[in-house]
Every structure is written in structure tokens, then in C-alpha cells.
Protein backbone atom coordinates (compact mmCIF):
# COMPACT_ATOMS: atom_id res chain seq x y z
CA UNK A 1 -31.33 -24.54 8.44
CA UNK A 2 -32.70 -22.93 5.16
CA UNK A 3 -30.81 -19.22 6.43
CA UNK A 4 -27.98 -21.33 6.50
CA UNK A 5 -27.75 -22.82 3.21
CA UNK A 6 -28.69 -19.10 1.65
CA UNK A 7 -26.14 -17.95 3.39
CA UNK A 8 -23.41 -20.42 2.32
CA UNK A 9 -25.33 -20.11 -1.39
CA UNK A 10 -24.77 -16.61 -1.05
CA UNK A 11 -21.21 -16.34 0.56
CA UNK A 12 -20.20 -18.81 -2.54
CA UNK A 13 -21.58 -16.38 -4.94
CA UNK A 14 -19.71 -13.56 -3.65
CA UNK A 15 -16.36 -15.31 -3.53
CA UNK A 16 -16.80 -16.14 -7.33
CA UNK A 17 -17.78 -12.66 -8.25
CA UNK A 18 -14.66 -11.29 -6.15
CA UNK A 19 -12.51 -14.19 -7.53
CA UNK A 20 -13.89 -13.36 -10.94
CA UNK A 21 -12.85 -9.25 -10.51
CA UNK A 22 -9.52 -10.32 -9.13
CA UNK A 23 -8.56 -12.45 -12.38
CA UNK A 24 -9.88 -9.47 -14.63
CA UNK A 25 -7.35 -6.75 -12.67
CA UNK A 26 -4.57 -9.26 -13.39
CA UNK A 27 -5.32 -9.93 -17.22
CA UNK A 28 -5.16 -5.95 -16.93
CA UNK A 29 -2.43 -5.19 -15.16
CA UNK A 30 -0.47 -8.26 -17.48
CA UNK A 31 -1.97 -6.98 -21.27
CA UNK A 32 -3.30 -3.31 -20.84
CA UNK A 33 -0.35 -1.04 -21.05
CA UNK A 34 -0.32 1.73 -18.19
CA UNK A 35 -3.13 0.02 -16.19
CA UNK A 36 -0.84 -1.50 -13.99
CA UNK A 37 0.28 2.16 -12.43
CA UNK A 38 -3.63 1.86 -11.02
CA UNK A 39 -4.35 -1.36 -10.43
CA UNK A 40 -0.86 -1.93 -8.53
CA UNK A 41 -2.72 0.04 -5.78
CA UNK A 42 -6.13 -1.52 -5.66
CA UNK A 43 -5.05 -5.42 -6.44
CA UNK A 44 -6.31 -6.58 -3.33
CA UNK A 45 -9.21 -4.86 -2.93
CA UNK A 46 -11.73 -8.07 -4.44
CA UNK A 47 -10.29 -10.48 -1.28
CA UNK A 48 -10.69 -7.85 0.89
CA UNK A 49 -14.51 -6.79 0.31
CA UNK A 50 -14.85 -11.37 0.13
CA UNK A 51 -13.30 -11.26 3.39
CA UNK A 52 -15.24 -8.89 5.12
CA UNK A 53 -18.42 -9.55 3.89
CA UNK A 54 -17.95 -13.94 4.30
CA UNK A 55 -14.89 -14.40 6.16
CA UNK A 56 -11.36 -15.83 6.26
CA UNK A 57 -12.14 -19.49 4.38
CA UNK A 58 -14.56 -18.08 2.04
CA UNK A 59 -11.82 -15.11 1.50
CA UNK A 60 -8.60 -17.64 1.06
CA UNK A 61 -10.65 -19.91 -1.60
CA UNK A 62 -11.47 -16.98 -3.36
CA UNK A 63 -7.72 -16.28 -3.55
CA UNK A 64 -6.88 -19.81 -4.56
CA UNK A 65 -9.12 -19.97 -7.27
CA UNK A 66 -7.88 -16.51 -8.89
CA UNK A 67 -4.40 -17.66 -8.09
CA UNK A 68 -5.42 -21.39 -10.55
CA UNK A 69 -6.58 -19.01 -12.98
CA UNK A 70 -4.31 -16.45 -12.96
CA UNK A 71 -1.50 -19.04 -13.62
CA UNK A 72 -3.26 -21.12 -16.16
CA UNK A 73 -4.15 -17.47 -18.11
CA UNK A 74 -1.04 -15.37 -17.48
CA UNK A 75 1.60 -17.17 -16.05
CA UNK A 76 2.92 -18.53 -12.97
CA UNK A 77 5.35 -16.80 -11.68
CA UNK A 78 2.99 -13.96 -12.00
CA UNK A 79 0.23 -15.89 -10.16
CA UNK A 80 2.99 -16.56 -7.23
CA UNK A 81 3.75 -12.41 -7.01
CA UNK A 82 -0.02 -11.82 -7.14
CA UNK A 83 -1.04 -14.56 -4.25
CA UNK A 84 2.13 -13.84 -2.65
CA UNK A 85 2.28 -9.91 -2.45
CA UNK A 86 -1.48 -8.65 -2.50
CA UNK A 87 -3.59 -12.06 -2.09
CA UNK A 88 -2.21 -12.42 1.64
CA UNK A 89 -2.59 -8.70 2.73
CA UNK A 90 -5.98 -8.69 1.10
CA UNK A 91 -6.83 -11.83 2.88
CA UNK A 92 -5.43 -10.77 6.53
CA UNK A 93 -6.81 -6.97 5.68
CA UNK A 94 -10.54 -8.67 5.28
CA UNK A 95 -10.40 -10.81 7.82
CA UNK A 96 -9.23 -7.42 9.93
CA UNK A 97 -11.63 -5.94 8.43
CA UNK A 98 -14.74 -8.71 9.18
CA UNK A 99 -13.84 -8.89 13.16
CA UNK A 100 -14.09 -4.40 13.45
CA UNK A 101 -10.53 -4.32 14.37
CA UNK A 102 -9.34 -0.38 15.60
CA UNK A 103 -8.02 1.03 12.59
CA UNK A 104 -4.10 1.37 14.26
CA UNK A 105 -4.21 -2.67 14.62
CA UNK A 106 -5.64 -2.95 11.62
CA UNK A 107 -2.97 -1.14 9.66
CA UNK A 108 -0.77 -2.97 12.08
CA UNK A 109 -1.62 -6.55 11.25
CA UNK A 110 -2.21 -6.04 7.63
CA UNK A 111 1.06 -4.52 7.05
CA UNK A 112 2.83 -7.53 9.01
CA UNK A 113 1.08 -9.73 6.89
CA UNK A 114 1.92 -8.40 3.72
CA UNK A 115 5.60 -7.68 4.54
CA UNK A 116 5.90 -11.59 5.52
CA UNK A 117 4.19 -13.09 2.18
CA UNK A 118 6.71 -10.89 0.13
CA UNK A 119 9.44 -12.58 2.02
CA UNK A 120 7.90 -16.33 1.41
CA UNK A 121 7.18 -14.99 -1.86
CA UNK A 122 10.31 -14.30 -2.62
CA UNK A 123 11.86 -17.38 -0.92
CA UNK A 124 9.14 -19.81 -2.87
CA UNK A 125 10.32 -18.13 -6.41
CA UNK A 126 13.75 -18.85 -5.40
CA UNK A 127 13.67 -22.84 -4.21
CA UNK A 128 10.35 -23.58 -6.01
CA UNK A 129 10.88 -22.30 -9.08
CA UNK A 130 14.34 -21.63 -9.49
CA UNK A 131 14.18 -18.27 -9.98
CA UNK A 132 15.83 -14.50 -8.41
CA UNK A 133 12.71 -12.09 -8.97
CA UNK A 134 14.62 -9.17 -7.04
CA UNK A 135 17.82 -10.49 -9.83
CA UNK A 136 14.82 -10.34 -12.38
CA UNK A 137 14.00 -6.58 -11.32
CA UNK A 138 17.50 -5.46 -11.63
CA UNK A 139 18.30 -6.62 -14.87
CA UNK A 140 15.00 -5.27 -16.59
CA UNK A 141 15.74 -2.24 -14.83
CA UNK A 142 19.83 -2.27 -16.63
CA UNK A 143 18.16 -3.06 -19.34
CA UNK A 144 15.95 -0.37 -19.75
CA UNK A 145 18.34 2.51 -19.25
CA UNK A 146 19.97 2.60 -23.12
CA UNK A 147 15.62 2.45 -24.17
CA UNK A 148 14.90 5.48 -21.73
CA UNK A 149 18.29 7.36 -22.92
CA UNK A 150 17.45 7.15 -26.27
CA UNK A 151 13.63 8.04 -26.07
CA UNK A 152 14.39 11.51 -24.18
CA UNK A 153 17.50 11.93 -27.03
CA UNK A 154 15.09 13.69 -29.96
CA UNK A 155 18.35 14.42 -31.91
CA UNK A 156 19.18 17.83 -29.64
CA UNK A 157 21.23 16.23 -27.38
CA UNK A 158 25.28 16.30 -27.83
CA UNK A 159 26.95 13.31 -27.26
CA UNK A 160 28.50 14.37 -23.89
CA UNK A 161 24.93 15.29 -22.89
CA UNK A 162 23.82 11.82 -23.91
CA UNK A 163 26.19 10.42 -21.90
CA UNK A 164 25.85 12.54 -18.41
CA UNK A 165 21.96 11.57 -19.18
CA UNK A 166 22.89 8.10 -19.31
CA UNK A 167 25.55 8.49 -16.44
CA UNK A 168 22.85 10.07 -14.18
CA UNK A 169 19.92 6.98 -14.92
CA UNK A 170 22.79 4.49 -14.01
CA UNK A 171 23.35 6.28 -10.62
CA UNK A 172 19.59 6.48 -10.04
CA UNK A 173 18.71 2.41 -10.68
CA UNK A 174 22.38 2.12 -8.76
CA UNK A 175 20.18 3.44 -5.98
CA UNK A 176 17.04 2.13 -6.52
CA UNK A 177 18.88 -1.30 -6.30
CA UNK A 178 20.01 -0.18 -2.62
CA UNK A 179 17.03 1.41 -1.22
CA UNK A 180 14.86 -1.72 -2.28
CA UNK A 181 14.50 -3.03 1.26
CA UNK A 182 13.19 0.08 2.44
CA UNK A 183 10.30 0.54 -0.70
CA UNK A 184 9.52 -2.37 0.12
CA UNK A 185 8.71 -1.68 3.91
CA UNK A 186 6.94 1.65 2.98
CA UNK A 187 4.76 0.23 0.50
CA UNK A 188 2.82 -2.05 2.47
CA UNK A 189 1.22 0.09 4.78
CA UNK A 190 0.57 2.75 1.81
CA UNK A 191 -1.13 -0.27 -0.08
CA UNK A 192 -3.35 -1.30 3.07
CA UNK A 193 -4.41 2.08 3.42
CA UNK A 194 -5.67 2.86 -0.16
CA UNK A 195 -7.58 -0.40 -0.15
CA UNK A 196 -8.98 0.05 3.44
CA UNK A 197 -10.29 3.27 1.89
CA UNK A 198 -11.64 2.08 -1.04
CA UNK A 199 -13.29 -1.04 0.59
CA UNK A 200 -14.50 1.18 3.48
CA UNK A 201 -17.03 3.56 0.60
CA UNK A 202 -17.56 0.45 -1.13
CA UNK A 203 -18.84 -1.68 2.06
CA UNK A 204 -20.83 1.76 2.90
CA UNK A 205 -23.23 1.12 0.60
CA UNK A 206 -24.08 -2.21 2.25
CA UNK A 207 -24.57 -0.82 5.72
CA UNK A 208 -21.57 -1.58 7.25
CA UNK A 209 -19.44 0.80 9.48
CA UNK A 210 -15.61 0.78 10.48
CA UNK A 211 -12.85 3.05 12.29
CA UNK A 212 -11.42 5.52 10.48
CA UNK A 213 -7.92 6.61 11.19
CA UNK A 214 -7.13 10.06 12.86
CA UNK A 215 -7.88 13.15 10.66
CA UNK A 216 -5.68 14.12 8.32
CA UNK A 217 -4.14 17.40 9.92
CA UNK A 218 -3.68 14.94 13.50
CA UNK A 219 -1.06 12.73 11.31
CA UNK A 220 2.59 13.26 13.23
CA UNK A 221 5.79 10.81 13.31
CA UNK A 222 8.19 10.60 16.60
CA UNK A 223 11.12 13.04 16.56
CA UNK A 224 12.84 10.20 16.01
CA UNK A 225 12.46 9.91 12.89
CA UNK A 226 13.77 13.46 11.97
CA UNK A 227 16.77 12.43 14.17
CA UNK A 228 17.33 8.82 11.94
CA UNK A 229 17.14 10.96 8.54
CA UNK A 230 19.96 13.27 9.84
CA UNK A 231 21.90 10.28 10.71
CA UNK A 232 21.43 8.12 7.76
CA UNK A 233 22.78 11.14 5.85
CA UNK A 234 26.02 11.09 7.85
CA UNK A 235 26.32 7.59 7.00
CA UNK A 236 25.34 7.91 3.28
CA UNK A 237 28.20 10.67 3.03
CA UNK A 238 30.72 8.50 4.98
CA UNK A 239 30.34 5.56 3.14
CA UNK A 240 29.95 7.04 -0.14
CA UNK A 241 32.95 5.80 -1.38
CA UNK A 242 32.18 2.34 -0.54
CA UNK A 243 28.30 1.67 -1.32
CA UNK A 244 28.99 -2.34 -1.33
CA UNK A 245 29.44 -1.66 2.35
CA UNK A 246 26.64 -2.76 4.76
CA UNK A 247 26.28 0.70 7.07
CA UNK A 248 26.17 2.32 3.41
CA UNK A 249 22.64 -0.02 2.38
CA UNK A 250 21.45 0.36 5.78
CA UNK A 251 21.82 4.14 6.01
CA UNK A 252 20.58 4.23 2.59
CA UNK A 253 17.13 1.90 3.51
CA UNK A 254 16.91 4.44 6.71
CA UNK A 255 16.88 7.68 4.58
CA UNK A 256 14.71 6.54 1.98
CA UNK A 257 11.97 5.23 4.53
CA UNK A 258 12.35 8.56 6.97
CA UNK A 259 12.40 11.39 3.27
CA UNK A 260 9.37 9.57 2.24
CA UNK A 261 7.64 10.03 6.36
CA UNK A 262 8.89 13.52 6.38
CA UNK A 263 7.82 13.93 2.92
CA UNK A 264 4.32 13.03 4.77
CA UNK A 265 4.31 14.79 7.66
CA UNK A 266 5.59 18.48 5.46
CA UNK A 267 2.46 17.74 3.18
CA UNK A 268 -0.32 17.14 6.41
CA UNK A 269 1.68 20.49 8.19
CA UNK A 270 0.92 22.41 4.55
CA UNK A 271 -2.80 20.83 4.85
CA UNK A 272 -3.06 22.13 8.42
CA UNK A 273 -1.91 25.38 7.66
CA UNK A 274 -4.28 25.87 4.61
CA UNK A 275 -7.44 24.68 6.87
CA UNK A 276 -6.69 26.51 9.61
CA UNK A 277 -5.44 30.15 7.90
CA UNK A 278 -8.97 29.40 5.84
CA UNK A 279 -6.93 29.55 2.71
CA UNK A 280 -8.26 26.69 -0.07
CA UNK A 281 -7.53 23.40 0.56
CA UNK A 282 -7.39 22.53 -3.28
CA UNK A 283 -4.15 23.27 -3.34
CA UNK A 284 -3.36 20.02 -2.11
CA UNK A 285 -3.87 18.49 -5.56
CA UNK A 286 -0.83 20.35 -7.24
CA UNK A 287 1.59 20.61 -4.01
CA UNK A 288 1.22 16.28 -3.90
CA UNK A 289 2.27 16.03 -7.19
CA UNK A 290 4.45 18.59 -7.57
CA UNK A 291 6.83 17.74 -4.59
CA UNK A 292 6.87 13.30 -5.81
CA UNK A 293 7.85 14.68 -9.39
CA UNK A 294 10.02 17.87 -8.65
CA UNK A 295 13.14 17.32 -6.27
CA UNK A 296 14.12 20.48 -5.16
CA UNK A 297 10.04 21.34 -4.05
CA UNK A 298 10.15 17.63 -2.55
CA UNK A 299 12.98 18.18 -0.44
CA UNK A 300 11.69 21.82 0.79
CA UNK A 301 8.72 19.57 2.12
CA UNK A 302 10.80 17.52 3.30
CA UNK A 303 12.50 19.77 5.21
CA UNK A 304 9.59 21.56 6.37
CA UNK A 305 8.21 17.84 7.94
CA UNK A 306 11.06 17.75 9.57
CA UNK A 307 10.67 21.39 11.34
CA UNK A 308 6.99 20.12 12.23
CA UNK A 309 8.13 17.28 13.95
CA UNK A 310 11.52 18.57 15.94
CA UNK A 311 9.65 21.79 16.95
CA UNK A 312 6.33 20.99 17.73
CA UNK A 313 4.71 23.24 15.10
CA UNK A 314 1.06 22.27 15.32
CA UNK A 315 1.20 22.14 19.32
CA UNK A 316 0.01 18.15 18.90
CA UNK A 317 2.47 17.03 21.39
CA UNK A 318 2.38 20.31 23.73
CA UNK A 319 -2.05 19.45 23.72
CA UNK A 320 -1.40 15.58 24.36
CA UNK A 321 0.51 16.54 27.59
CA UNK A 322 -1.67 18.92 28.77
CA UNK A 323 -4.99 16.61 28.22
CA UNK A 324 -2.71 13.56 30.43
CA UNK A 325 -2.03 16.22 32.48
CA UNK A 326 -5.52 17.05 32.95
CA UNK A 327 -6.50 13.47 33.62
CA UNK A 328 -3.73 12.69 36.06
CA UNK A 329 -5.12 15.96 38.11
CA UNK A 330 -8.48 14.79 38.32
């Protein structure tokens, strides 16, 4: 009886502490300019350790009082995006977390869960409080084009190269307006896994163990989706004429999600061949970088996931066969 209470005393204690971190990385990511590039990736991370170390019902009233908070010291609509968008997937990724799921399910489950409360988010914004967020987006995003044109123009720019600059940061929010869908896809698994990470060293220190995910130079996608990127290009340039057009925003969704996996899977192939020529695997910290911010590098590692996956170039799939082979002949 007495374990029990401390326990409960103690559970309590942590949920307040974790409920207490959450409400500081919103009041940062609302008022501290720039912090919200980090904390956009490690939001959850507070109902995820409260999860894992007390549970699903100590994990969700931690995330109901930072929510009350949050609202009361920010605002609430963004109270609604933070409960909506990384309260649930911290709250599903602890409680994934706290029962030692495989890391595959893991990602799995969390990713589901995340994807679905940015859909109710979105639909409570909407016939709650009256609101469009995704209408919100787009019209901060209109609006900040004539701000970003004029910052880059110092004075040396002519007025027709003003205005291809300007012409060129319409196209790209054009685009970014189409490819929303798929973003929005991608970024849920990419958030679960940074915050799996980062709870995983910080729950180290307490003992606890969990599954890590293959090693980094085992990573590979299907063929497939190689063969969905060449396709979705077809139907980009078909269509081009008319983006309003459905098979244009699908195609669109399609390439974005399968550049940013090939992206991926040319970055683990340069890892792999780094490790295993012996050459330093430092590198890694100017090729990432380099290839997000630089087009033309990005789409040669792109292109050179692509070759990895169509053609077998780290033998994964030719060394899977072999070892079912193996088994089958025993």
C-alpha cells in the first residue's frame, strides 16, 4: 500500500515536471525568435519521457494540463496545433514506448497517430473555432513574399531582376501550397524518430533499454519507390499546364514524398561507401546540409538513391535472398 501511494506521489510529480517543460518549449517556440526551427522537432519529447516512465493516463493529463496553460498563456488556437499535432504523437509514442514495442511498430503506430490528430486538428479548427489554419498558412506565406523580395534586394538588383526574384518565390509557395499533403505525411515519421532518439539517451540514464532501428548503412526503400518518382514526373510534366488539376496535386504529393526517400536512401549509400572504403565518415556533416540547401548537389543524391535502390548497389537485397535461401535449405 505505502509503494503504491509513492508511486502515484511520484508518477504525479513527473507529469508536472514534464507538463511544466512542455509549457516552457511553447512560450519558446511562441516569443523567442528562431527557437521554433529547434523546438519544432523536439515538442513532444516531455509527454513522451511522462509516458514511458508512468503511462498512458498519467501521460494524457500531463498533456491536458500544458494544453489549459498553453491556451490561457499563448493562445488557443496555438494550444489546439500543439495538443493536436505533437501532444497525440507524444502521447501514443510513450505509451509505445512504456509497453517495449519493436522499433518498426513503434514508428508504425506513432506515425498513424500523429497523421490522424493533424486531421482532427485540422477539422476541430475548422467547425470549433471557425477557422482555415491550412487558409491561414497560405496567406502568411503570400504575404511574406514582397518582405523576403525586398530583404535579399540591397539596392544591386535591377528592376527586372527584382521581379524574376519575385516571379521565382511565387512559383515556389505556388508549390509549396501543392505538395502540402505530402510534407505533411513525411514529417511525422521524421518527428517520431528524432524524439524516439532523444527520449531513448535521455531514458538511458534511468536504466531503461529499447530497440533500436536497423543501422544506418542497412536503411533501403522498395524499388518502388524509384519507379513512383519517375512516374510522378511524367505526370507533373503532363499536367503542367493545368496544376488546378487533381493527377497534377497527386503527382506532385508523390514526387515530393519519393525526392525526399531517395534523397535518404543517396545519403545512407554515400555513408556506406565512406565506412566501408575506410574513408572519414565526417563528411556526413557537410554532404547533409549541403544537398537540403543546394539543388543541383540535392538532386545528384537524389539520383544516386535512386541507382542504389533499382540496381541493388549495396547487395542488401541479393544477401536477404541468399540468407531465406539458406533457411529454406536447411
Amino acid at each position: 500500500m505505502a509503494f503504491t501511494y509513492r508511486r502515484k506521489t511520484s508518477a504525479m510529480v513527473e507529469s508536472a515536471i514534464c507538463a511544466a517543460i512542455a509549457i516552457v518549449f511553447n512560450l519558446l517556440f511562441a516569443y523567442v525568435p528562431f527557437m521554433g526551427i529547434v523546438l519544432n522537432l523536439i515538442m513532444p519529447l516531455p509527454l513522451v519521457v511522462c509516458g514511458m516512465r508512468n503511462g498512458l493516463r498519467w501521460s494524457i493529463m500531463s498533456g491536458v494540463v500544458s494544453t489549459v496553460l498553453v491556451a490561457m498563456l499563448v493562445n488557443p488556437i496555438h494550444a489546439l496545433f500543439y495538443i493536436g499535432v505533437y501532444g497525440v504523437m507524444g502521447i501514443v509514442l510513450g505509451e509505445c514506448m512504456h509497453r517495449h514495442l519493436p522499433a518498426k511498430k513503434l514508428l508504425a503506430y506513432a506515425s498513424i497517430g500523429a497523421l490522424a490528430s493533424i486531421g482532427i486538428n485540422l477539422l476541430l479548427a475548422l467547425y470549433v473555432m471557425g477557422i482555415h489554419p491550412i487558409d491561414m498558412m497560405f496567406q502568411s506565406l503570400d504575404n511574406a513574399i514582397p518582405q523576403i523580395a525586398s530583404s535579399f534586394n540591397t539596392g544591386n538588383m535591377t528592376p527586372e531582376q527584382s521581379a524574376a526574384f519575385t516571379a521565382q518565390m511565387t512559383e515556389m509557395v505556388s508549390m509549396i501550397k501543392i505538395i502540402l499533403p505530402g510534407a505533411m505525411l513525411l514529417m511525422a515519421p521524421i518527428l517520431v524518430m528524432i524524439n524516439y532518439w532523444a527520449a531513448r539517451r535521455i531514458l538511458a540514464h534511468t536504466g531503461e533499454t529499447f530497440p533500436e532501428f536497423p543501422p544506418t548503412e542497412e536503411w533501403s526503400f522498395p524499388p518502388a519507390v524509384a519507379l513512383a518518382y519517375v512516374v510522378s514526373l511524367f505526370g507533373i510534366q503532363y499536367f503542367q499546364s493545368d496544376r488546378t488539376h487533381i493527377v497534377f496535386t497527386l503527382a506532385a504529393n508523390i514526387w515530393a514524398i519519393c525526392s525526399m526517400l531517395l534523397m535518404i536512401q543517396g545519403l545512407v549509400f554515400i555513408y556506406w561507401y565512406l565506412k566501408t572504403h575506410g574513408k572519414p565518415t565526417g563528411w556526413m556533416k557537410v554532404i547533409i546540409p549541403v544537398s537540403m540547401f543546394i539543388s543541383l548537389f540535392g538532386l545528384i543524391v537524389t539520383y544516386i538513391g535512386g541507382y542504389d535502390i533499382l540496381f541493388d548497389a549495396r547487395k542488401l537485397r541479393a544477401k536477404k535472398y541468399a540468407a531465406e535461401k539458406g533457411r529454406k535449405t536447411k
